[in-house]
N, C-alpha and C. Protein backbone atom coordinates (compact mmCIF):
# COMPACT_ATOMS: atom_id res chain seq x y z
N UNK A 1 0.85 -1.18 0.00
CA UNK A 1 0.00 0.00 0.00
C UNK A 1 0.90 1.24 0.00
N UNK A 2 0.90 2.36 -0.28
CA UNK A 2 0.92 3.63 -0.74
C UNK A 2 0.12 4.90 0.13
N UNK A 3 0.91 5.40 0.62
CA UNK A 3 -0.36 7.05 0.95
C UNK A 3 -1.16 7.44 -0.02
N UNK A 4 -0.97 7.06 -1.42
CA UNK A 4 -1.94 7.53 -2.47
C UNK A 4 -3.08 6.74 -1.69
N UNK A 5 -3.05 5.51 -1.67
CA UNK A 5 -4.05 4.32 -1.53
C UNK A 5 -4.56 4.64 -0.25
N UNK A 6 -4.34 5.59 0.77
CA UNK A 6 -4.97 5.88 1.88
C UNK A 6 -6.48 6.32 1.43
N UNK A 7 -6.55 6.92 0.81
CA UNK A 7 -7.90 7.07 0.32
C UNK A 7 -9.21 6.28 -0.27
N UNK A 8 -8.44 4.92 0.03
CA UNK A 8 -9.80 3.74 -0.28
C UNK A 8 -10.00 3.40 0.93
N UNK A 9 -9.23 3.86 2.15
CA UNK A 9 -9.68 3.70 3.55
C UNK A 9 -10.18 4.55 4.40
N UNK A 10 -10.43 5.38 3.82
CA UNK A 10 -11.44 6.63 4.07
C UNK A 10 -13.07 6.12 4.89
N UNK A 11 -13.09 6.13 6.59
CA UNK A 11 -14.47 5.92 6.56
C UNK A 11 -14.97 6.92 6.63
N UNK A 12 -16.70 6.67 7.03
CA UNK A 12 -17.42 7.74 7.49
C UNK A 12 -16.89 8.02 9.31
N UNK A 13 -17.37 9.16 9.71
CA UNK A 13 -17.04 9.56 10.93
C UNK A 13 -17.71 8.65 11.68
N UNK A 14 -19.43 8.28 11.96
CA UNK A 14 -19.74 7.43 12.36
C UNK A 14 -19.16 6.06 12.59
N UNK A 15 -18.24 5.56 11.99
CA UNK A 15 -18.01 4.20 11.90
C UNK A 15 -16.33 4.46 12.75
N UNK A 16 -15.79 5.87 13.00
CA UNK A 16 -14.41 5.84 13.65
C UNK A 16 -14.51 5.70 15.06
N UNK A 17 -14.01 4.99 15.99
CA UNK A 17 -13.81 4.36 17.58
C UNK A 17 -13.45 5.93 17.98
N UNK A 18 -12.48 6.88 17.58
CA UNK A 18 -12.89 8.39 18.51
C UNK A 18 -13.77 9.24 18.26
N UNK A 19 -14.96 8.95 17.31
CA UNK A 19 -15.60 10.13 16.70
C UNK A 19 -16.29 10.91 18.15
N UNK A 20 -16.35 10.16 19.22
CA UNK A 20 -16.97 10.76 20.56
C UNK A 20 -16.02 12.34 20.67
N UNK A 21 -14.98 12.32 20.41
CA UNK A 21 -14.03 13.34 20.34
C UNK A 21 -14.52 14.63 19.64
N UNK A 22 -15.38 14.42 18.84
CA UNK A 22 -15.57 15.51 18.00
C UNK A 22 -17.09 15.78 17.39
N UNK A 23 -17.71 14.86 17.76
CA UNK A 23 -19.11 14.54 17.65
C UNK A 23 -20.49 14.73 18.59
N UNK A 24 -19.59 14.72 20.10
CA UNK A 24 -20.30 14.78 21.21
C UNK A 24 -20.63 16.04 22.21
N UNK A 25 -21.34 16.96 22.19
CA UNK A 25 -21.36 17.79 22.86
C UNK A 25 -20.42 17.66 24.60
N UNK A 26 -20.55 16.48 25.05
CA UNK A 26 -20.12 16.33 26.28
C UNK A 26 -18.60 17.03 26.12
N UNK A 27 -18.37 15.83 25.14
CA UNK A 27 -16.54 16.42 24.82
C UNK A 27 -16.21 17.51 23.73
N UNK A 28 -16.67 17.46 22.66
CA UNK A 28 -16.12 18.85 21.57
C UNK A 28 -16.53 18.13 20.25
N UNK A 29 -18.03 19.77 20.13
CA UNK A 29 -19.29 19.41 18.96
C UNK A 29 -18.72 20.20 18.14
N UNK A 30 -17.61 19.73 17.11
CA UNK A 30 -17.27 20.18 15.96
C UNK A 30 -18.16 20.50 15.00
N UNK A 31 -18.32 21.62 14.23
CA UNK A 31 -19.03 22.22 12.99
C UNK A 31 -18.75 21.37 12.05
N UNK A 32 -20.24 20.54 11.42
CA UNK A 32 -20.11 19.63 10.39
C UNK A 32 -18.89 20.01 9.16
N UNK A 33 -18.85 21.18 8.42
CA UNK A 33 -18.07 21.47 7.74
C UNK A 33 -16.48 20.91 8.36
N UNK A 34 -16.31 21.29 9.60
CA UNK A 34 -14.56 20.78 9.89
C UNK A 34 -14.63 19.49 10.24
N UNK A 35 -15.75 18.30 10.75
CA UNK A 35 -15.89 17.25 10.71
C UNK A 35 -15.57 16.54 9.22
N UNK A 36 -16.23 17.38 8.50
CA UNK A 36 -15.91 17.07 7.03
C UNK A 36 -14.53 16.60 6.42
N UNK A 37 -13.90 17.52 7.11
CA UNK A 37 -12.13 17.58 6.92
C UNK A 37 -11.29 16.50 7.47
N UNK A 38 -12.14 16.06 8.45
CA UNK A 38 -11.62 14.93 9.38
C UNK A 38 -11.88 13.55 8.74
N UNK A 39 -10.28 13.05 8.35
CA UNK A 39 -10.87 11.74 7.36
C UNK A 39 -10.57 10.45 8.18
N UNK A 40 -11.21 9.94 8.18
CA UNK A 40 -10.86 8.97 9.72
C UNK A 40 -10.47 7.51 8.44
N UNK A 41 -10.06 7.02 9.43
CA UNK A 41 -9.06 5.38 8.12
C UNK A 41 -9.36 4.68 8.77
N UNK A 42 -10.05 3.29 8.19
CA UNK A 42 -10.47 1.89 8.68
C UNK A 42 -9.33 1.58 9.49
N UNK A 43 -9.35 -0.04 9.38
CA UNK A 43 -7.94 -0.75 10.72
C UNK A 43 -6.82 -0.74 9.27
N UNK A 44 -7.02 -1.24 8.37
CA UNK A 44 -5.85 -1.30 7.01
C UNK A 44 -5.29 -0.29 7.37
N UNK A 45 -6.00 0.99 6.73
CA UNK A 45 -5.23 2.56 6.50
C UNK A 45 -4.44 2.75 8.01
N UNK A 46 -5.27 2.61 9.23
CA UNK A 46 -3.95 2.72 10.02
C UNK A 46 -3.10 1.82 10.63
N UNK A 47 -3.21 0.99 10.00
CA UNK A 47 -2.38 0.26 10.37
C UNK A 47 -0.81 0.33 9.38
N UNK A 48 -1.26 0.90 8.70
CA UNK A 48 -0.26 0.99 7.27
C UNK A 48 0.29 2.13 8.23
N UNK A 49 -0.30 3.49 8.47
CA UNK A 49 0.47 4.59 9.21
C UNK A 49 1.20 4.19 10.21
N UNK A 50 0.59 3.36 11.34
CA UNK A 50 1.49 2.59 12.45
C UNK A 50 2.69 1.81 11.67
N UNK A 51 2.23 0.87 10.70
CA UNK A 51 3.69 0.32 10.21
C UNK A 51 4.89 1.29 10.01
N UNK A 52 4.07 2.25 9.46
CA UNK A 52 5.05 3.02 8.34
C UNK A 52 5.92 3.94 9.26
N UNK A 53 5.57 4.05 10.37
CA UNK A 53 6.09 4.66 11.49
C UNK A 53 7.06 3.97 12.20
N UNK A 54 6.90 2.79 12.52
CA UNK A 54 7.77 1.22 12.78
C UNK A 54 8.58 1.49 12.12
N UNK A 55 8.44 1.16 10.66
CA UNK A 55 9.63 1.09 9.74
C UNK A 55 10.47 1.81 9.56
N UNK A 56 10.13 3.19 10.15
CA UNK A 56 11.29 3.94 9.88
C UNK A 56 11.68 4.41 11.34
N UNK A 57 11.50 3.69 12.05
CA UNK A 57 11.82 3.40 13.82
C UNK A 57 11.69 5.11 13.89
N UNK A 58 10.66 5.68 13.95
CA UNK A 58 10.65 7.08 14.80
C UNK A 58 10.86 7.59 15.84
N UNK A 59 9.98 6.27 16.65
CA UNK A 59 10.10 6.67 18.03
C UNK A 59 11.12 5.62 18.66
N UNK A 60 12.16 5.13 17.98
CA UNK A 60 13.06 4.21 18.32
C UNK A 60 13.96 4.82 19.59
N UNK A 61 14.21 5.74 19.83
CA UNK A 61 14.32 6.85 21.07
C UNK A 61 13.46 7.29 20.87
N UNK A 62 13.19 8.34 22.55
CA UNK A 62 11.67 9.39 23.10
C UNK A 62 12.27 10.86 23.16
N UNK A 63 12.19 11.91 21.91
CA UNK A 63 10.79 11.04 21.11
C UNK A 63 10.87 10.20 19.82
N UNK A 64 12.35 11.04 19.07
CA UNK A 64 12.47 10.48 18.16
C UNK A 64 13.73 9.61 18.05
N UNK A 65 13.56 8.91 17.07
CA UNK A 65 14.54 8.67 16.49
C UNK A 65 16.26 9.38 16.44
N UNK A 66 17.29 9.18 17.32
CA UNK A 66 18.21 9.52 17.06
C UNK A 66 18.96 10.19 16.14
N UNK A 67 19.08 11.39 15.69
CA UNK A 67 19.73 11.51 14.28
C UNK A 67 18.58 11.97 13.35
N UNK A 68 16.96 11.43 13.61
CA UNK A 68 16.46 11.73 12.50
C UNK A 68 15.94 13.16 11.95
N UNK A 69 15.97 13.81 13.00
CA UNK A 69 15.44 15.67 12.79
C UNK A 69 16.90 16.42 13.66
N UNK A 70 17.24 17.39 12.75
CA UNK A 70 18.15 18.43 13.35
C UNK A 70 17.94 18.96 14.11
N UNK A 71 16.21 19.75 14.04
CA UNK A 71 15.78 20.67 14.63
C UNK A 71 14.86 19.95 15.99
N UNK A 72 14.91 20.14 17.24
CA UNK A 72 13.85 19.83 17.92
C UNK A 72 13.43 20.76 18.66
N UNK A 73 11.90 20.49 19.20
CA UNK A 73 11.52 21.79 20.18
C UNK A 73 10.16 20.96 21.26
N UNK A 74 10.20 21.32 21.51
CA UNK A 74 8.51 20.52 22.75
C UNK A 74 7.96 21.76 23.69
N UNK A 75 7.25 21.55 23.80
CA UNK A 75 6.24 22.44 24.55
C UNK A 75 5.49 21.48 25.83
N UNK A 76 4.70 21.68 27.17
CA UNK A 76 4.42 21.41 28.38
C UNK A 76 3.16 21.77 28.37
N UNK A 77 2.13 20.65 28.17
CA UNK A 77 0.49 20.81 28.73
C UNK A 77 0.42 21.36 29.82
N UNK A 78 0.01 22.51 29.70
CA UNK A 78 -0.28 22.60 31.42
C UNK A 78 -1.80 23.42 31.71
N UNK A 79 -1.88 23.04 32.56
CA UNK A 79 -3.57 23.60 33.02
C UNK A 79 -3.90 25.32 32.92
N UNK A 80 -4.60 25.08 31.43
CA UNK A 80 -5.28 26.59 31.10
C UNK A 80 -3.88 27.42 29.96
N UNK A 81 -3.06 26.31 29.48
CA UNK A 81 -1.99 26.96 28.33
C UNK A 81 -2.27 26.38 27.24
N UNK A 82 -3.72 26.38 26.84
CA UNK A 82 -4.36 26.48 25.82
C UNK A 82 -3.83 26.80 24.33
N UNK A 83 -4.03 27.97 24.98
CA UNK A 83 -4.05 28.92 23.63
C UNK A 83 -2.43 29.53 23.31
N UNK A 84 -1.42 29.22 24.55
CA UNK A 84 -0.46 28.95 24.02
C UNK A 84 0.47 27.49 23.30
N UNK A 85 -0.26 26.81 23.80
CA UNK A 85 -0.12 25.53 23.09
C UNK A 85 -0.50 25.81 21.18
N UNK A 86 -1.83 26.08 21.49
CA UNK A 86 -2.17 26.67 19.70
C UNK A 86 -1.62 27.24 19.24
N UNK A 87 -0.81 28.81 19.56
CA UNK A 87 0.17 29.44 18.73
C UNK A 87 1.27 28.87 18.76
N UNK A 88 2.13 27.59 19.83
CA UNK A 88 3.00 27.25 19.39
C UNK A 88 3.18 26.29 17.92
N UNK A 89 1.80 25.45 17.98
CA UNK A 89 1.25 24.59 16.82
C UNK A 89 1.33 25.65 15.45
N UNK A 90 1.03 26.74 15.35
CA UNK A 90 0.98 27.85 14.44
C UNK A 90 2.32 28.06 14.50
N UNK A 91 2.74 28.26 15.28
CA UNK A 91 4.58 28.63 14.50
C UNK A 91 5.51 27.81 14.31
N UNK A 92 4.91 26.43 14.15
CA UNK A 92 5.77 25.54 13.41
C UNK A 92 6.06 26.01 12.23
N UNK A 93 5.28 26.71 11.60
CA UNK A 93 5.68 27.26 10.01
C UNK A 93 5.13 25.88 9.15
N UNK A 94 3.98 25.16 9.14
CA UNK A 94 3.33 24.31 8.48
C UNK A 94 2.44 25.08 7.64
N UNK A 95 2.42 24.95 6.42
CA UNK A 95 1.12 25.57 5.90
C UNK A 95 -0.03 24.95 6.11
N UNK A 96 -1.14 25.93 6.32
CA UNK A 96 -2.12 25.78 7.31
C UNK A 96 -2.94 24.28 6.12
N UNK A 97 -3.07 24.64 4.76
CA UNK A 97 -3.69 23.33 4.05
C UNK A 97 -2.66 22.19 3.42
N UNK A 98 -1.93 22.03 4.24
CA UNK A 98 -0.58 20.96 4.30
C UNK A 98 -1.51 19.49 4.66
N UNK A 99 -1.58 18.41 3.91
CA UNK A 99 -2.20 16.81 4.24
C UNK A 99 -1.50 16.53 5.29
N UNK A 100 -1.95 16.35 6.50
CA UNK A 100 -1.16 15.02 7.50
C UNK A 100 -1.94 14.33 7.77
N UNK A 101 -0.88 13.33 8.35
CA UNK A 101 -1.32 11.87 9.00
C UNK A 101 -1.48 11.52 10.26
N UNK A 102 -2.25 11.49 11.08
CA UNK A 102 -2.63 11.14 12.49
C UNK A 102 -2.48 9.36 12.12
N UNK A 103 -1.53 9.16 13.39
CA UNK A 103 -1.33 7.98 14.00
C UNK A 103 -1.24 7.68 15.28
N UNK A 104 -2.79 7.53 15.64
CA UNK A 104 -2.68 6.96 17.35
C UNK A 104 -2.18 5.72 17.66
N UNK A 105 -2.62 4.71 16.83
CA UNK A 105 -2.14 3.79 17.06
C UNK A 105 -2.63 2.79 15.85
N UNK A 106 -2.14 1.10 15.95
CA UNK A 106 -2.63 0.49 14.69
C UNK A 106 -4.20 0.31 14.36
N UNK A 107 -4.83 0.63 15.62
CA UNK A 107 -6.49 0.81 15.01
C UNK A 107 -7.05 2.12 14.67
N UNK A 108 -6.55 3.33 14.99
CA UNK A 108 -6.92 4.48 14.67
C UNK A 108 -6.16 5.42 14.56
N UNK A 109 -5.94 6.28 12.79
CA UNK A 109 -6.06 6.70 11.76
C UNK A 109 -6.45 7.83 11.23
N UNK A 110 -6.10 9.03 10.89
CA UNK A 110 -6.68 9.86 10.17
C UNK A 110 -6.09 10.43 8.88
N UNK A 111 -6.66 11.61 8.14
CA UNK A 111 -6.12 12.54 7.43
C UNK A 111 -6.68 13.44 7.61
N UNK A 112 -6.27 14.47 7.63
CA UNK A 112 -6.70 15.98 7.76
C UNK A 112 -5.56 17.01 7.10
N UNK A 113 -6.15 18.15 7.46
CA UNK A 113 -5.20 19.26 6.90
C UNK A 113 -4.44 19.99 8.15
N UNK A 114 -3.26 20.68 8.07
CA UNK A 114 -2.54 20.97 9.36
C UNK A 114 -3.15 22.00 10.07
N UNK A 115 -4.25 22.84 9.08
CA UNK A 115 -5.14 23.80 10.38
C UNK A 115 -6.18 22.90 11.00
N UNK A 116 -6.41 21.74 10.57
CA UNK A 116 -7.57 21.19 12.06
C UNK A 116 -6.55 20.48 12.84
N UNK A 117 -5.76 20.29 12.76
CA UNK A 117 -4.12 20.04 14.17
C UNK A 117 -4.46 21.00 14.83
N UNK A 118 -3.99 22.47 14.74
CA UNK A 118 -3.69 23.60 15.31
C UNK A 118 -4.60 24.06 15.54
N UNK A 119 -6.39 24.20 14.98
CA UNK A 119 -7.32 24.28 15.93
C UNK A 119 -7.71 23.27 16.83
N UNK A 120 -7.79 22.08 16.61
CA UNK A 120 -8.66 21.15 17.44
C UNK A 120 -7.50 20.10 18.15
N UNK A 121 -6.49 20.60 18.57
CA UNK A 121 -5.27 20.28 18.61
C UNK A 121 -5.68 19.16 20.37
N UNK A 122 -6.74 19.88 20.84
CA UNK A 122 -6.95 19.59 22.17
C UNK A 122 -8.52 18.59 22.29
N UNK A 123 -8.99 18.22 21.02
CA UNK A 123 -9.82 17.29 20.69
C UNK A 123 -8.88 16.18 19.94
N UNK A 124 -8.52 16.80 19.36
CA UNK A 124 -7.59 15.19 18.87
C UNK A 124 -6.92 14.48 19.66
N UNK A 125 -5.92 15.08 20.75
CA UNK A 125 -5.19 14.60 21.24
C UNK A 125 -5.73 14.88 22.93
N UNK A 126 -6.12 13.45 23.95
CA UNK A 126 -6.02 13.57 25.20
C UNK A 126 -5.14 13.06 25.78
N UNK A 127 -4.76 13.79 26.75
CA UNK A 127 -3.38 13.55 27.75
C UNK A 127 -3.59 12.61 28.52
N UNK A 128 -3.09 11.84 28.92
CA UNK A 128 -2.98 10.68 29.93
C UNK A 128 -3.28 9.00 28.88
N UNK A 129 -4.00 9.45 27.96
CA UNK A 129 -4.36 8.00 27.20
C UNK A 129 -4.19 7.75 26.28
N UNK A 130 -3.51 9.42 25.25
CA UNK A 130 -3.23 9.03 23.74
C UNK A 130 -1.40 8.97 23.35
N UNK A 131 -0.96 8.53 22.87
CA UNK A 131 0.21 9.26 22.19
C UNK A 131 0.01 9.28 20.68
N UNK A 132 0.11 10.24 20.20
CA UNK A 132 0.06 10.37 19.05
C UNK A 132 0.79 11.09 18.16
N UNK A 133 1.15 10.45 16.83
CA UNK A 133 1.92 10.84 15.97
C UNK A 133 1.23 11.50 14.87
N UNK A 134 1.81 13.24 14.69
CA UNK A 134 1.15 13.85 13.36
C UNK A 134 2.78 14.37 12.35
N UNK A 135 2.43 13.92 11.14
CA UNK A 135 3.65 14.09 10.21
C UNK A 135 2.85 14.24 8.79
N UNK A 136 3.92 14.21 7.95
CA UNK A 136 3.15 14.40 6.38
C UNK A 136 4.23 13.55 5.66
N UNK A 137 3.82 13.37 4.40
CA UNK A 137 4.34 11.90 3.35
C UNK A 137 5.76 11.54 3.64
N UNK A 138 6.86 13.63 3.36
CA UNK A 138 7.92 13.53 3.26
C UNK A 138 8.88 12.95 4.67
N UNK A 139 7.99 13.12 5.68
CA UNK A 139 8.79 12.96 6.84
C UNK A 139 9.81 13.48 7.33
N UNK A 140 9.62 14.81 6.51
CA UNK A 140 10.82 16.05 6.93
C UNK A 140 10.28 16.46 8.14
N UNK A 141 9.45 16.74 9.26
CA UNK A 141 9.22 16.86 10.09
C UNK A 141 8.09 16.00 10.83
N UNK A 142 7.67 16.04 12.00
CA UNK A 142 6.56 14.92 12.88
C UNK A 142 6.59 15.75 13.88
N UNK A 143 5.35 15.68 14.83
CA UNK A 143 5.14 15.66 16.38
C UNK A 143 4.79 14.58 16.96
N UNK A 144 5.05 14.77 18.09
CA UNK A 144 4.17 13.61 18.87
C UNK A 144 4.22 14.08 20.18
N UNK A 145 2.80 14.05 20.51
CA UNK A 145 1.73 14.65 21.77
C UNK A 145 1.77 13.43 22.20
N UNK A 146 2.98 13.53 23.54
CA UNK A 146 3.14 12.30 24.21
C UNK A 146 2.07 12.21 25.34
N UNK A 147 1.61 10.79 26.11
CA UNK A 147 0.72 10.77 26.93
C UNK A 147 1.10 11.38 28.36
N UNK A 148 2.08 11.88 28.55
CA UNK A 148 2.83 12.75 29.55
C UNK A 148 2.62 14.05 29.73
N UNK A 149 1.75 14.66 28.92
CA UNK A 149 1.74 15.62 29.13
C UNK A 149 2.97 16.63 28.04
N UNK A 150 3.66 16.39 26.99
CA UNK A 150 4.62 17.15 26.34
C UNK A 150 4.29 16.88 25.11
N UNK A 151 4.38 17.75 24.08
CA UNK A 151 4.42 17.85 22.55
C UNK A 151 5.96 17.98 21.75
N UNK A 152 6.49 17.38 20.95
CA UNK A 152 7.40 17.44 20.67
C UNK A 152 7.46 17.91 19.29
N UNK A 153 9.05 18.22 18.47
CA UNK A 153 8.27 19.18 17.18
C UNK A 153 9.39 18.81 17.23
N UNK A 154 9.89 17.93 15.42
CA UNK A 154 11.18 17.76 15.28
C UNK A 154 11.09 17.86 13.31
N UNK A 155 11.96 18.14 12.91
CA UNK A 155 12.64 18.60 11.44
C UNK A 155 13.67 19.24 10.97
N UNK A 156 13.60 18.43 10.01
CA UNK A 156 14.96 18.65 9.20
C UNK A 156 15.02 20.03 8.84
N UNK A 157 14.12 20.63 8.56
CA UNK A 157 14.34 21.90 7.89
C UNK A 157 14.83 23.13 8.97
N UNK A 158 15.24 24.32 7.62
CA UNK A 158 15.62 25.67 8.81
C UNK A 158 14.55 26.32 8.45
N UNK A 159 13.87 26.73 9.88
CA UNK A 159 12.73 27.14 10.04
C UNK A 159 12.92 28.52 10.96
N UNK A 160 11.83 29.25 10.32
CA UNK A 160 11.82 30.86 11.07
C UNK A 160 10.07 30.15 12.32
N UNK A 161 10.16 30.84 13.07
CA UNK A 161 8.80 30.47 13.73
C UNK A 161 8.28 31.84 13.44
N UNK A 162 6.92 31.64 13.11
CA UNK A 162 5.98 32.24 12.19
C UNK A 162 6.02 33.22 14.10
N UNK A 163 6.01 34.46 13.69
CA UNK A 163 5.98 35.66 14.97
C UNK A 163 4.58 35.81 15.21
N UNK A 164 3.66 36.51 13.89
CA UNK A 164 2.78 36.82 13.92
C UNK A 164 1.43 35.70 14.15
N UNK A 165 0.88 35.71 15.12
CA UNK A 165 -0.15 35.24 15.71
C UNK A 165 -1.57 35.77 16.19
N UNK A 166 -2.62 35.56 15.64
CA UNK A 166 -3.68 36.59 15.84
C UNK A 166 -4.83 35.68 15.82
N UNK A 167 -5.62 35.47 16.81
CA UNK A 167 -6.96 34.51 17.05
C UNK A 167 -7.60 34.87 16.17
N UNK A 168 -7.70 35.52 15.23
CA UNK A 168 -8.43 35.68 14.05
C UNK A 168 -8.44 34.62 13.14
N UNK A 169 -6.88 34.30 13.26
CA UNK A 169 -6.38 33.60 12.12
C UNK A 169 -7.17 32.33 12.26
N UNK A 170 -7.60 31.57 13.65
CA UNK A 170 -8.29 30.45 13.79
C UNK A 170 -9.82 30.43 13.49
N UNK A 171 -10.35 31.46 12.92
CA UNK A 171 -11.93 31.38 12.46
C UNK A 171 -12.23 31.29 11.13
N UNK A 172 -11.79 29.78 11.25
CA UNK A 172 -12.23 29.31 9.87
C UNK A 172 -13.21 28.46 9.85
């Protein structure tokens, strides 16, 4: 299989094991339109992301891989650093309609674009029970929102961190 071929594993939201995440008023009632965006992947599709993550031993050290990103940086969940958590997600310098890959684990799967990361950054990912891996095809860069409480941010590239930050920018 292929990341092209991720797209025959495309379910509906209904049929994904976290849609409670984003579906449920209790926890966070996403606007059908950004639900839309949220492409959730049968057990195949993520399981192919979990392999594909294996295979190239990422988290072979915590977080990554030894050697594999020049650049690293992490940030600290902490109670009510919200919204600095979000602008740090924003100054990765990702373009905001960049494809990534959510990999929680080998049963659950996504695709989305890198602005529903950086808005719903705190629906996708819960602390204490998830770890999860977000990257894109090239694997020039990855995070992973460890279950500890820390976000990590690693890549190859030389990167400026985007300064300008304005809650505007998140009302999409």
């Amino acid at each position: 299989m292929t990341f092209e071929d991720l797209n025959r594993h495309i379910i509906p939201m209904t049929e994904f094991t976290l849609k409670w995440r984003f579906t449920e008023e209790k926890y966070d009632l996403l606007p059908k339109q950004h639900i839309a965006e949220l492409k959730p992947l049968d057990k195949t599709g993520a399981e192919f992301l979990a392999n594909y993550l294996d295979n190239c031993w990422i988290h072979s050290n915590e977080p990554f891989k030894n050697g594999l990103f020049r650049n690293l940086d992490e940030i600290e969940i902490l109670e009510n650093n919200e919204k600095k958590i979000t602008k740090w997600l924003f100054q990765r310098a990702i373009p905001f309609d960049k494809k990534v890959y959510l990999s929680w684990d080998g049963q659950n799967g996504m695709i989305t674009k890198w602005k529903f990361v950086v808005k719903y950054w705190d629906s996708i990912f819960y602390s204490g029970s998830d770890d999860l891996t977000v990257f894109d095809q090239s694997l020039e860069w990855a995070i992973l929102f460890a279950h500890y409480d820390k976000i990590f941010f690693g890549t190859n590239k030389d990167y400026e961190l985007k300064a300008e930050f304005d809650e505007k920018i998140m009302q999409f």
